[in-house]
Protein backbone atom coordinates (compact mmCIF):
# COMPACT_ATOMS: atom_id res chain seq x y z
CA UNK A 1 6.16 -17.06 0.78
CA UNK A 2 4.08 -14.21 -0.33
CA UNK A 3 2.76 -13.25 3.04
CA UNK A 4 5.63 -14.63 5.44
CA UNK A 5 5.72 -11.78 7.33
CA UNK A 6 2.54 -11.15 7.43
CA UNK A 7 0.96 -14.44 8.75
CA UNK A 8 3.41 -14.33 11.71
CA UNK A 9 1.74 -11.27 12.64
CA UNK A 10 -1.77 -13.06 12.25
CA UNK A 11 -0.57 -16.22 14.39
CA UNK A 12 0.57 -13.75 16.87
CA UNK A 13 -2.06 -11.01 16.77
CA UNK A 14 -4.58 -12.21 15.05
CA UNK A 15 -6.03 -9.43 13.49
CA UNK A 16 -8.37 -9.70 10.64
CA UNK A 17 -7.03 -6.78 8.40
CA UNK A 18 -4.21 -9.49 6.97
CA UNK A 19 -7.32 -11.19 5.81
CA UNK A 20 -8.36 -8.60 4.05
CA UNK A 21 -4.69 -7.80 2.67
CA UNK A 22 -4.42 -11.95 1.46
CA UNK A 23 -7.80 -11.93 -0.34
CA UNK A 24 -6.72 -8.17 -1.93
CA UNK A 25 -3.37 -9.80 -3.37
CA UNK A 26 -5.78 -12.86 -4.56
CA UNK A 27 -8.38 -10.52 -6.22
CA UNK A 28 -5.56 -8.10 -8.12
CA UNK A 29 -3.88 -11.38 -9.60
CA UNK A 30 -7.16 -12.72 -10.63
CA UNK A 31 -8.83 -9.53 -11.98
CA UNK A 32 -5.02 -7.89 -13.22
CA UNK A 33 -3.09 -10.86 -13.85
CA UNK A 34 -0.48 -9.09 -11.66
CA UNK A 35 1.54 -11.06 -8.91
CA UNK A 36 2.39 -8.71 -6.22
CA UNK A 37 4.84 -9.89 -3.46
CA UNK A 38 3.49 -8.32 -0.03
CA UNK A 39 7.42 -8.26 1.24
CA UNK A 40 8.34 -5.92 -1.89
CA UNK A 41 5.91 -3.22 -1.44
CA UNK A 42 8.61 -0.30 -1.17
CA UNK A 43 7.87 1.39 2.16
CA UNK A 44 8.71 5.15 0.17
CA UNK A 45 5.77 5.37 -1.87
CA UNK A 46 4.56 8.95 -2.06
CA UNK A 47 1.31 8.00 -2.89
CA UNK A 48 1.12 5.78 0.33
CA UNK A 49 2.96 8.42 2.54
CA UNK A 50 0.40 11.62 1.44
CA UNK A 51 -2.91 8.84 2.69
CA UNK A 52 -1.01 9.39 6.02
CA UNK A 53 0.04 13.27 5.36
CA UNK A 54 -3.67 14.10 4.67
CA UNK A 55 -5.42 11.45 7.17
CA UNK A 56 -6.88 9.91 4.20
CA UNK A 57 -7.24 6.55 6.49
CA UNK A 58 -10.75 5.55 6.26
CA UNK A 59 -10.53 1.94 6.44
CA UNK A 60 -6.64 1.74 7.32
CA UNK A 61 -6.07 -0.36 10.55
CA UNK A 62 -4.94 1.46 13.58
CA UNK A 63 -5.56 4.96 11.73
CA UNK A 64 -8.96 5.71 11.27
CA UNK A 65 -9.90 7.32 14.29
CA UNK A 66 -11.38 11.03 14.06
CA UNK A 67 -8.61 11.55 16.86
CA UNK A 68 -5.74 9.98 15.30
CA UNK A 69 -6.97 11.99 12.06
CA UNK A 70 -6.52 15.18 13.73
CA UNK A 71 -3.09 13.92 15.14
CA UNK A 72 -1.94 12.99 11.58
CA UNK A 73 -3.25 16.66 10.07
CA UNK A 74 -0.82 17.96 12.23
CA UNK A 75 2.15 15.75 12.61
CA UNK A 76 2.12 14.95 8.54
CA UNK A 77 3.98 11.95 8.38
CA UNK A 78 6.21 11.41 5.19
CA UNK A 79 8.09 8.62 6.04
CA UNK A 80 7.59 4.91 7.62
CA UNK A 81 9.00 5.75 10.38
CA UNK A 82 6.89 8.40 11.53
CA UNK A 83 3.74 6.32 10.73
CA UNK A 84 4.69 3.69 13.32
CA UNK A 85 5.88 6.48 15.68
CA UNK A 86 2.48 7.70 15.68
CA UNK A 87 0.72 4.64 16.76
CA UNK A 88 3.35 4.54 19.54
CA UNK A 89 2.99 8.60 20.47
CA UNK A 90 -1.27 7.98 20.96
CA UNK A 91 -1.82 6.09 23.45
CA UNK A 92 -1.53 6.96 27.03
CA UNK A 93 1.58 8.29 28.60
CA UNK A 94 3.33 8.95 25.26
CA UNK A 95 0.49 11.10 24.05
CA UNK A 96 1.56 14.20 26.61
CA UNK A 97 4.51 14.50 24.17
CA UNK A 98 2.46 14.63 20.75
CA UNK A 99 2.67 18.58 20.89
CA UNK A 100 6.36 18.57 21.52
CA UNK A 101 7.04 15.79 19.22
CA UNK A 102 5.47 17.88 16.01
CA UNK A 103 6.78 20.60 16.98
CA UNK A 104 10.83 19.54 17.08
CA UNK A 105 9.22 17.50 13.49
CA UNK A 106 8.82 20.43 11.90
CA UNK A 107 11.57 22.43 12.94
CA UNK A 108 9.69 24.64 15.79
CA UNK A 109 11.47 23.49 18.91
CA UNK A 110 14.75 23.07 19.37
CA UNK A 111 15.89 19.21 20.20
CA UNK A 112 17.32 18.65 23.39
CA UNK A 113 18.52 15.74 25.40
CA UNK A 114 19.05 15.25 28.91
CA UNK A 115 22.62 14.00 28.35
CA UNK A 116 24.29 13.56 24.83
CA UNK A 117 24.72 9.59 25.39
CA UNK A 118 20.55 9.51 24.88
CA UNK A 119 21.57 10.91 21.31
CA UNK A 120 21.93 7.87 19.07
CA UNK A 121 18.86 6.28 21.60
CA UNK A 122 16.53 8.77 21.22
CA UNK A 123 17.45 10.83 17.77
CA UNK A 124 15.01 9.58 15.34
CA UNK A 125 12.14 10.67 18.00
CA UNK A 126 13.38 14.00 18.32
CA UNK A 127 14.69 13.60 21.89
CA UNK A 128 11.71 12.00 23.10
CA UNK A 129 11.16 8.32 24.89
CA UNK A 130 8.53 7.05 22.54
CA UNK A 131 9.61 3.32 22.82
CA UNK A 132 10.27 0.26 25.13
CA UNK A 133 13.29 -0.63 23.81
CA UNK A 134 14.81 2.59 24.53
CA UNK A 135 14.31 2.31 27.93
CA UNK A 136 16.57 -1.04 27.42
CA UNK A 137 19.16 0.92 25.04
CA UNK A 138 18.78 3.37 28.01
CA UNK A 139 20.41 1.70 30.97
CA UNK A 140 22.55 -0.02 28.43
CA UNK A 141 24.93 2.91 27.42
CA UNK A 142 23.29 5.81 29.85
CA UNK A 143 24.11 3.48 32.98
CA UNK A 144 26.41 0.49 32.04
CA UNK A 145 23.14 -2.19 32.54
CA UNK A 146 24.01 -5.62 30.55
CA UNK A 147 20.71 -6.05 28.08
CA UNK A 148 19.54 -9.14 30.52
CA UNK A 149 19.54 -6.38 33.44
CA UNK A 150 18.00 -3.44 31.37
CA UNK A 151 14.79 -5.99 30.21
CA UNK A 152 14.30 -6.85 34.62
CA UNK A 153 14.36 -2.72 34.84
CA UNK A 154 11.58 -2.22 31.81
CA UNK A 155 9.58 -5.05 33.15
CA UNK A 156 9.56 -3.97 36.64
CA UNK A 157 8.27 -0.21 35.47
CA UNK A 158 5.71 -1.72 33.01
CA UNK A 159 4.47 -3.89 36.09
CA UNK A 160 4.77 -0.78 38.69
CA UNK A 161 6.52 -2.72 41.48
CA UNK A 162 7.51 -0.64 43.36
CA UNK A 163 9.53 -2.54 45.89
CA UNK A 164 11.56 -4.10 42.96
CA UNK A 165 11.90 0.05 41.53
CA UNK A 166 13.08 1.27 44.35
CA UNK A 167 16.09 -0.98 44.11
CA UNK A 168 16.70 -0.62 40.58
CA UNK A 169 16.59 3.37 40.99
CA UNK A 170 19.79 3.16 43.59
CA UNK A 171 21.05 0.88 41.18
CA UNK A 172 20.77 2.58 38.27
CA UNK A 173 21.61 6.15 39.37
CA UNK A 174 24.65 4.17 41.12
CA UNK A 175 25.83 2.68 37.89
CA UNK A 176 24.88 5.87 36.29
CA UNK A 177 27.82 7.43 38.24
CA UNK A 178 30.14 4.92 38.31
CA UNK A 179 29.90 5.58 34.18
CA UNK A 180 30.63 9.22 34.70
CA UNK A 181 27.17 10.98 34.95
CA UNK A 182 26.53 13.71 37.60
CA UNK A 183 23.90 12.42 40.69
CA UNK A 184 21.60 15.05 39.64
CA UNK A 185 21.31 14.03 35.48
CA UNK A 186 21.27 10.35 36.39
CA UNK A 187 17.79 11.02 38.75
CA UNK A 188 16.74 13.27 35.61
CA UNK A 189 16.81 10.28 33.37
CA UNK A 190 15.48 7.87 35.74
CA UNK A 191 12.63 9.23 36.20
CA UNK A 192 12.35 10.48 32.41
CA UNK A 193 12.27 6.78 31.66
CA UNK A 194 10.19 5.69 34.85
CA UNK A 195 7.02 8.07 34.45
CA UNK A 196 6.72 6.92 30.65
CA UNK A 197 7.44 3.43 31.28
CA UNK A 198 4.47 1.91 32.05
CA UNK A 199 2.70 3.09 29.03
CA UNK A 200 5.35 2.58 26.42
CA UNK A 201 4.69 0.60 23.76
CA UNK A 202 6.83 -2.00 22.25
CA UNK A 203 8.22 -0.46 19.16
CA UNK A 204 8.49 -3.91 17.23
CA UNK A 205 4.95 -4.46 18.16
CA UNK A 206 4.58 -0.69 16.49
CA UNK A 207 6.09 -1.96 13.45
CA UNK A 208 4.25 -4.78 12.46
CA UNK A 209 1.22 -2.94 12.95
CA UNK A 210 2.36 0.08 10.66
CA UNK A 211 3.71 -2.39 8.22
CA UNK A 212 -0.37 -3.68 8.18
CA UNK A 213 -1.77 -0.18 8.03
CA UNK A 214 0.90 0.66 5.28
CA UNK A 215 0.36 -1.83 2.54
CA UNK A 216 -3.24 -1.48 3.09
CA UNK A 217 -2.97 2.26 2.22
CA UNK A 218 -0.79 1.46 -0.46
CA UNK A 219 -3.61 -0.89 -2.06
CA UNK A 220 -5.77 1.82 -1.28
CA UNK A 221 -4.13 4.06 -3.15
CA UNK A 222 -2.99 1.75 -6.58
CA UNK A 223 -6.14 -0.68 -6.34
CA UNK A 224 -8.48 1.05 -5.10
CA UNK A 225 -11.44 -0.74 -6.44
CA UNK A 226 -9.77 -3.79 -4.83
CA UNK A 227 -9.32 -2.42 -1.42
CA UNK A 228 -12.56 -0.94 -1.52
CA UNK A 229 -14.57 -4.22 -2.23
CA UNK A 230 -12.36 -6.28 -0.20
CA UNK A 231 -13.05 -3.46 2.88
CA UNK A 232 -16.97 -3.90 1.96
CA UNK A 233 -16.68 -7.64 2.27
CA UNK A 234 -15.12 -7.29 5.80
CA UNK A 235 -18.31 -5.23 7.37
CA UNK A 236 -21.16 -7.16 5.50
CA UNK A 237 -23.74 -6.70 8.37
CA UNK A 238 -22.90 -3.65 9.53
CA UNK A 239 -25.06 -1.18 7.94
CA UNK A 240 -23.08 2.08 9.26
CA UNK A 241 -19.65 1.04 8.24
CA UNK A 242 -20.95 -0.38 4.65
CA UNK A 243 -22.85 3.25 4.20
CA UNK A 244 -19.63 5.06 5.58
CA UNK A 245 -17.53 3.42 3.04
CA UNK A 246 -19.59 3.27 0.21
CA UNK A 247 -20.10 7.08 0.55
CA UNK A 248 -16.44 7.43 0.78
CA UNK A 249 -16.14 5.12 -2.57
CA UNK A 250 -18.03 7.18 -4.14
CA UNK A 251 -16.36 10.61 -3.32
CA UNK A 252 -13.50 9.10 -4.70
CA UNK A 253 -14.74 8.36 -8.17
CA UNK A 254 -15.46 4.81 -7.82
CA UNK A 255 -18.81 3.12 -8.75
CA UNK A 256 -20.62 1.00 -6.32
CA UNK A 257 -23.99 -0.90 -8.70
CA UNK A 258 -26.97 -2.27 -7.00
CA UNK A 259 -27.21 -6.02 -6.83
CA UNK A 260 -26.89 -7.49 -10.43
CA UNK A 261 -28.80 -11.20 -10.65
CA UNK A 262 -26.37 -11.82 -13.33
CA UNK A 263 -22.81 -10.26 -11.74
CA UNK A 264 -23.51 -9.87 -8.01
CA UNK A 265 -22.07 -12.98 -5.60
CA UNK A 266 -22.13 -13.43 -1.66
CA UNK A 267 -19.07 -11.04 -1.41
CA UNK A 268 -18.84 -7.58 -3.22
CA UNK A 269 -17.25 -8.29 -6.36
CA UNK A 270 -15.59 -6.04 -9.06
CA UNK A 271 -16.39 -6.19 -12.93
CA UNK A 272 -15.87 -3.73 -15.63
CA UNK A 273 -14.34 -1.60 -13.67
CA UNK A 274 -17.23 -1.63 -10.86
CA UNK A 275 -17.58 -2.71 -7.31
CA UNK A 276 -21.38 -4.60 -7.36
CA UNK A 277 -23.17 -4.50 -3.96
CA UNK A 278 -23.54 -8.43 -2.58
CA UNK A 279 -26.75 -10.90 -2.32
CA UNK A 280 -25.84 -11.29 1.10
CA UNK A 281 -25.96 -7.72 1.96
CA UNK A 282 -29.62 -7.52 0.80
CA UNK A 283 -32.37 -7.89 4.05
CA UNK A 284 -34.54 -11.14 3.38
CA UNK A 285 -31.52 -12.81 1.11
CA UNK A 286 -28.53 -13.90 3.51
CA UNK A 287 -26.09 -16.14 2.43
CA UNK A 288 -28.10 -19.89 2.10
CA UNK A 289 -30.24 -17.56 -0.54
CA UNK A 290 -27.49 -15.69 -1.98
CA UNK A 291 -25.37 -19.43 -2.78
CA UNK A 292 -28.97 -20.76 -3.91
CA UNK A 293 -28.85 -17.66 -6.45
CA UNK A 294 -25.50 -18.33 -7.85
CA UNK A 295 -25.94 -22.38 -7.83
CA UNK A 296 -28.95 -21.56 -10.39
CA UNK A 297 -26.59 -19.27 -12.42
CA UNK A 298 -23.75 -21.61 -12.90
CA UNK A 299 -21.48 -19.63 -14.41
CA UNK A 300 -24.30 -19.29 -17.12
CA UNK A 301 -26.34 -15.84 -17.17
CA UNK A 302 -29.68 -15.48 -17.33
CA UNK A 303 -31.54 -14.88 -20.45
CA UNK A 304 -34.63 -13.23 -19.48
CA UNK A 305 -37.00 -12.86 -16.64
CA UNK A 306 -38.34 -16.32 -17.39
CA UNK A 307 -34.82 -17.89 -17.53
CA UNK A 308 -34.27 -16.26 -14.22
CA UNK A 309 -37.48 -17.13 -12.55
CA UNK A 310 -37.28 -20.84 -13.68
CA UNK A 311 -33.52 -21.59 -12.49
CA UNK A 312 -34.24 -19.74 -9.33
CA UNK A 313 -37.20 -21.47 -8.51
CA UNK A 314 -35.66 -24.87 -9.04
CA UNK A 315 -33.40 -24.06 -6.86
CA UNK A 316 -35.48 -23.37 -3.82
CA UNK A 317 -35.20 -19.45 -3.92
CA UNK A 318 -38.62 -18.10 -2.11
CA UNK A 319 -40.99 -15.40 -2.60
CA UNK A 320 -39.68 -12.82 0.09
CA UNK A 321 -36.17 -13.67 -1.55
CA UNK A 322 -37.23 -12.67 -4.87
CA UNK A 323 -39.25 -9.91 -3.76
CA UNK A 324 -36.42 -8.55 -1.78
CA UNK A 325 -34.55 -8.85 -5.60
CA UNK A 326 -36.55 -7.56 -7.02
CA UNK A 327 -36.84 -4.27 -4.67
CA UNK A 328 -33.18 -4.39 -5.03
CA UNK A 329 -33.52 -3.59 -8.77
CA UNK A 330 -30.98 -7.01 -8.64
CA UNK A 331 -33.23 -7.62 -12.22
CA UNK A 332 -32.94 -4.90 -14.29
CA UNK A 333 -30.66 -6.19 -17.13
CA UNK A 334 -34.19 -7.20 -19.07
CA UNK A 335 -35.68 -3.64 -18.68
CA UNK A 336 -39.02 -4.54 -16.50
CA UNK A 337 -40.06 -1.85 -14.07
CA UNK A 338 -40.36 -3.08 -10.21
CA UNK A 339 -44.26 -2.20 -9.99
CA UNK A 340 -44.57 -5.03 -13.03
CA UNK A 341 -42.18 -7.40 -11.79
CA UNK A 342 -44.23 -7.54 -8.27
CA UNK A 343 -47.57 -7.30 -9.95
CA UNK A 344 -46.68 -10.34 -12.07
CA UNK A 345 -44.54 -12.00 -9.24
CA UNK A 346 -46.97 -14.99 -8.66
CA UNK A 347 -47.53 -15.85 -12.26
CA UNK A 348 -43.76 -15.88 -12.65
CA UNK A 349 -43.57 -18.16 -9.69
CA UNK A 350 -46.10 -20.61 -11.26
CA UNK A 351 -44.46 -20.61 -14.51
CA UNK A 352 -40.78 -21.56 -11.78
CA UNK A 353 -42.75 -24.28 -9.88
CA UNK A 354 -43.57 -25.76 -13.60
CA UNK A 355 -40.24 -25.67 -15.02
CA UNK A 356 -39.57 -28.05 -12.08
CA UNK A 357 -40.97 -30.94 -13.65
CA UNK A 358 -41.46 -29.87 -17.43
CA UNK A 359 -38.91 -28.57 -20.03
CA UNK A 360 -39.51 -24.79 -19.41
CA UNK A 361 -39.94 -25.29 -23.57
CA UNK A 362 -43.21 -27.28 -22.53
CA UNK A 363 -44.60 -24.41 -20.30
CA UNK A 364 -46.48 -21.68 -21.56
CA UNK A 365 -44.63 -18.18 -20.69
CA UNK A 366 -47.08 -16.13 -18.47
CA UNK A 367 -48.50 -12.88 -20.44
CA UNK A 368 -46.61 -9.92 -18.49
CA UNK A 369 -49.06 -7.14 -17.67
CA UNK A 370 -47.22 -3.91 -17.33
CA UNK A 371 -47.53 -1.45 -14.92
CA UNK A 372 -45.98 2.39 -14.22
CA UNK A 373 -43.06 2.25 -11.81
CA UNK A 374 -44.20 3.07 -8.33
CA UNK A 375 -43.46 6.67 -7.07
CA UNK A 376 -40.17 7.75 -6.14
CA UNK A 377 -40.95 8.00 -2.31
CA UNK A 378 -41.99 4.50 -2.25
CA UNK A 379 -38.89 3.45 -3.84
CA UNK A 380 -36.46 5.33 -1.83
CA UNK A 381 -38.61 3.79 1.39
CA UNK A 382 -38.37 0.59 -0.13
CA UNK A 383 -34.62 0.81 -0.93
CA UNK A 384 -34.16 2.12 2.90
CA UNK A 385 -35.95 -1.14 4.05
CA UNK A 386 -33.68 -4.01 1.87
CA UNK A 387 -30.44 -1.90 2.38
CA UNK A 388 -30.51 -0.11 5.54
CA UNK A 389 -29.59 3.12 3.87
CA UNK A 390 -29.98 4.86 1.19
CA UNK A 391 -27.72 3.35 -1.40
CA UNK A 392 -29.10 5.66 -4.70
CA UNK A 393 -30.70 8.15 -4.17
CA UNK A 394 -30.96 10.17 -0.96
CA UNK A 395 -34.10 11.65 -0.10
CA UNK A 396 -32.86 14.98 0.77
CA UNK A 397 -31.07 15.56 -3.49
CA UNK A 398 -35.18 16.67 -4.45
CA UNK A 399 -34.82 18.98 -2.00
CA UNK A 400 -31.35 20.23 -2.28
CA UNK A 401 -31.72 21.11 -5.70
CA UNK A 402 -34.95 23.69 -5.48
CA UNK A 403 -32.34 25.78 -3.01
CA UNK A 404 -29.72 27.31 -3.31
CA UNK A 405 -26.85 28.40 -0.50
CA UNK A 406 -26.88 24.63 0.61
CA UNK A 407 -24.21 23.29 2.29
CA UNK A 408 -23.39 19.50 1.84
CA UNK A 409 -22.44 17.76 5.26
CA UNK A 410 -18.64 16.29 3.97
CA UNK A 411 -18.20 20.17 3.42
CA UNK A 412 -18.72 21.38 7.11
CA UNK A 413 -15.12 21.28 8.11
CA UNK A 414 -15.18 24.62 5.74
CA UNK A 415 -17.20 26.58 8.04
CA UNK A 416 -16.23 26.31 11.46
CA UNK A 417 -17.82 28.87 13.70
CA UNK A 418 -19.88 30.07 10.81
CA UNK A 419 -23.65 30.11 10.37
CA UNK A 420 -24.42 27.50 7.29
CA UNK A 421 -27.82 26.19 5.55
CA UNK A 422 -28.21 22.41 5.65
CA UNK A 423 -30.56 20.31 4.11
CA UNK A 424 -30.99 16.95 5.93
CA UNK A 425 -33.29 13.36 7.11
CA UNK A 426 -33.39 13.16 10.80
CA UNK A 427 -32.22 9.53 11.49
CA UNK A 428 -32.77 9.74 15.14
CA UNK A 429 -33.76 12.43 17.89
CA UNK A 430 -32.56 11.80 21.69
CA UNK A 431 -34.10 14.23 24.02
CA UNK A 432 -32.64 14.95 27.47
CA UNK A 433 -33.06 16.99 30.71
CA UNK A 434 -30.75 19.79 31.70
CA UNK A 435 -29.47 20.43 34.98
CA UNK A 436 -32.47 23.06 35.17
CA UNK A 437 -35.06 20.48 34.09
CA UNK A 438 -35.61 21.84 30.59
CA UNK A 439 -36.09 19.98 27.78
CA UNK A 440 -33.00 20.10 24.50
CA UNK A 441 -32.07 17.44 21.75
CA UNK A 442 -29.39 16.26 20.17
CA UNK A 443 -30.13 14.86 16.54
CA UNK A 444 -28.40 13.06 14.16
CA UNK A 445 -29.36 13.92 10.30
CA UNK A 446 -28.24 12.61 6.98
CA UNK A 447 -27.89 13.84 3.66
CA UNK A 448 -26.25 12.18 0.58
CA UNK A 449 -22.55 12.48 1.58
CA UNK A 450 -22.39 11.41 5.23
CA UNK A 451 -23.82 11.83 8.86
CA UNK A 452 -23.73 14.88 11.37
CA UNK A 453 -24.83 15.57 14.53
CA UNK A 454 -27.10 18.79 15.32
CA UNK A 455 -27.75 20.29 18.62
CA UNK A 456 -31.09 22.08 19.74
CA UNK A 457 -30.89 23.64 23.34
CA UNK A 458 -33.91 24.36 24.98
CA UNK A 459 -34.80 27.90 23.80
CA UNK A 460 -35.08 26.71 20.55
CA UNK A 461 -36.56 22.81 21.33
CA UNK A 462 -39.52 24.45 22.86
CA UNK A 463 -39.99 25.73 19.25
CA UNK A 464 -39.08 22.53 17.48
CA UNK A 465 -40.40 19.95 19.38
CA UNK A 466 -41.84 18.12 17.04
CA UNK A 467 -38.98 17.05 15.05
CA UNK A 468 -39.20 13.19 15.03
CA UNK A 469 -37.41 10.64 12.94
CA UNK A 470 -38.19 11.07 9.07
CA UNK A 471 -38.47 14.72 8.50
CA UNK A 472 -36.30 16.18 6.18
CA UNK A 473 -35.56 20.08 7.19
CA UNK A 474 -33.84 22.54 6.36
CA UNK A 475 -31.71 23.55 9.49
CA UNK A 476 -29.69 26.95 9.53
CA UNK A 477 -27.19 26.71 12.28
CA UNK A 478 -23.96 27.15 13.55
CA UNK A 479 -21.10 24.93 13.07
CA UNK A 480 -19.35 23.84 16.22
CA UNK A 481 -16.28 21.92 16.98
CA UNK A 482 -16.56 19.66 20.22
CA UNK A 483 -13.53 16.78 20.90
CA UNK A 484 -12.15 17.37 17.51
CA UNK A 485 -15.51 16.15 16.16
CA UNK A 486 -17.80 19.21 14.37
CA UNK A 487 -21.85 19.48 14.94
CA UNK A 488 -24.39 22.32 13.95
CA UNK A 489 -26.35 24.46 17.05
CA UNK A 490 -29.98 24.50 15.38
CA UNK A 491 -30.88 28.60 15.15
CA UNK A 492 -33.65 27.71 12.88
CA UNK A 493 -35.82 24.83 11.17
CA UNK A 494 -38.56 24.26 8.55
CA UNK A 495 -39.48 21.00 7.73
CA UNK A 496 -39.85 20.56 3.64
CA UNK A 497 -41.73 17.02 3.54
């Protein structure tokens, strides 16, 4: 079976990402032709290996983290067994060895072990306990445990029972001797193996996850417009995570249309080579609307605005839907403006609600009276309202372009510490109280490539107080680094709209 493996992870785990990895293997062989056995995915791929090397994991399960990002910067994983080490190494407990660990990775510390037996048990982690099952392998050879003893000691540390450890470390350091070891190394590797029991994680369990987050990056990497639609179908509703990575689509090359009335479905779909934003993704559609939509298609496109209007009507598709379609630009195959399309929008309706009964070849076709598109700032309002972002046009590029010196916010990482101009849309303002009862803010702005946080302590809020949501400025600050995550402290502001 294609996904053998993987579905006795999902009856086990349950996690959604195999979802996403079945309906990726379904879309290649429908849109490729090619048949690609999950269990034959080499696990060497260089490709696949450098998304982990440079913590290109946006979207990968278990990796995308701005923490585990850093982590992966710095460990630089280039095989599969260092990916699933490093979901084992970040979590709590094992994470106190992450320094030491990269360091002995690359060479910097020297590896050392508290008694050569550990070798063999503990050589592929560079002297370090990262895993249950080395506890197990552990008392096995360190202390002459059978493996039915060894799996009573790890459950009793991974339970804390004290009582129960406290026999098992007079045991242990007992059987430890009786194999040859010295009193003092045997209480060494007890209690090497007791203080990172309880947080050890089961390295099979590591596995199977890595084995998820690995295939996905390797579809990220050799389908990407695949992975990317079939990642988009997975957060339909969530307006940050479809902005997030759409934006990241995007950097990479990839085209994300608007809503087509002709190509779009109720999941993103891909089509000449482009990833078309969903019916259901639209506000006022949903997914009754959206299947209404493609019912009246049929697998037939639409010929023209009155085609369209008449097989939509008939099948029960309402004003605020096709208003919300319209908005969406979802019907600009037959080259009518939006201002038009909503000016005429009743009279289209009519001509609909006659087709129901008549042979639309019966029914006189309305006269269209044109109008000029609306204004830019209406549309980019508009398209905030249906989408929940801005998935065009960003108000902020007008603005960009009349200065110069601009820094975009994916670039920030580039200037740490350094004093940068930014041209951004405040999203949302929260104002707090210091310990000294003043008055600062912390802001979150937007431009065209992402999201970033900006800071404005009270010396300076008393001068830009009147920031409020939907003012684009241009902010000259300071970049910051705080929890691995950077910000800008606001030195200056001048608001531009």
């Amino acid at each position: 079976m294609m996904l053998k493996i993987s579905l006795t992870y999902h009856y086990f785990l349950g996690l959604k990402n195999l979802s996403i990895i079945e309906h990726i293997l379904t879309d290649i062989e429908n849109v490729y032709g090619e048949k690609i056995n999950f269990n034959d995915i080499p696990l060497d791929d260089k490709r696949t290996l450098d998304v982990f090397a440079e913590a290109d994991t946006v979207g990968i399960f278990q990796f995308e983290s701005a923490g585990m990002k850093h982590f992966l910067k710095r460990l630089k994983p280039n095989s599969f067994e260092d990916i699933f080490a490093a979901i084992a190494l970040f979590r709590p407990g094992p994470s106190i060895n992450i320094d030491t660990y990269i360091r002995r990775k690359h060479g910097e510390e020297e590896v050392k072990y508290l008694d050569q037996t550990l070798e063999p048990i503990l050589k592929n982690t560079y002297g370090i306990f990262i895993y249950q099952e080395q506890i197990m392998q552990a008392a096995n050879i360190f202390a002459g445990y059978s493996l039915g003893e060894a799996d009573i000691l790890r459950r009793a540390m991974s339970k804390k029972k004290v009582e129960l450890l406290k026999a098992e470390k007079d045991k242990f350091i007992m059987k430890s001797i009786e194999q040859g070891h010295k009193r003092e190394i045997s209480e060494k590797v007890f209690e090497l193996i007791l203080n990172f029991a309880g947080y050890g994680f089961n390295r099979s369990h590591s596995v199977a996850y890595s084995l998820i987050a690995y295939k996905m990056a390797y579809f990220k990497v050799h389908y990407e417009k695949i992975f990317y639609s079939n990642l988009l179908n997975n957060v339909i509703g969530s307006e940050i995570k479809t902005k997030e990575y759409i934006l990241e689509a995007r950097e990479k090359g990839l085209v994300v249309e608007l809503p087509n009335i002709n190509i779009s479905s109720v999941n993103y779909v891909v089509d000449n080579e482009k990833i078309y934003y969903p019916f259901t993704n639209i506000k006022s559609v949903g997914s009754v609307a959206a299947n209404k939509i493609i019912k009246a298609r049929n697998n037939v496109k639409f010929e023209n605005i009155y085609d369209a209007f008449s097989r939509l009507i008939i099948q029960g598709v309402t004003k605020n839907t096709l208003e919300a379609l319209i908005f969406s630009l979802a019907f600009r195959d037959f080259n009518i403006n939006r201002q038009t399309l909503i000016t005429n929008l009743d009279a289209l309706i009519n001509y609909g609600e006659l087709t129901k009964d008549l042979d639309p070849t019966l029914v006189m076709i309305p006269e269209i009276e044109e109008k000029e598109e609306y204004n830019n700032d209406f549309l980019l309002n508009k398209e905030k309202e249906i989408f929940g972002f801005y998935l065009t046009n960003h108000p902020v590029v007008k603005y960009k372009h009349k200065e110069k010196g601009v820094i975009d916010l994916k670039n920030i990482n580039q200037y740490f510490d350094i004093n940068i101009v930014t041209i951004v849309l405040v999203e949302k303002v929260k104002t707090i109280k210091t310990k000294k009862g003043d008055n600062m803010a912390f802001i979150t702005c937007s431009d065209e490539d992402g999201t970033l946080d900006y800071t404005c302590f009270p010396k300076n809020y008393q001068l830009y107080n009147w920031i409020s949501r939907g003012d684009i400025l241009k902010i000259e600050g300071r970049v910051e680094r705080r929890l691995n995550v950077f910000q800008i402290i606001i030195n200056k502001v001048e608001k531009l709209n």
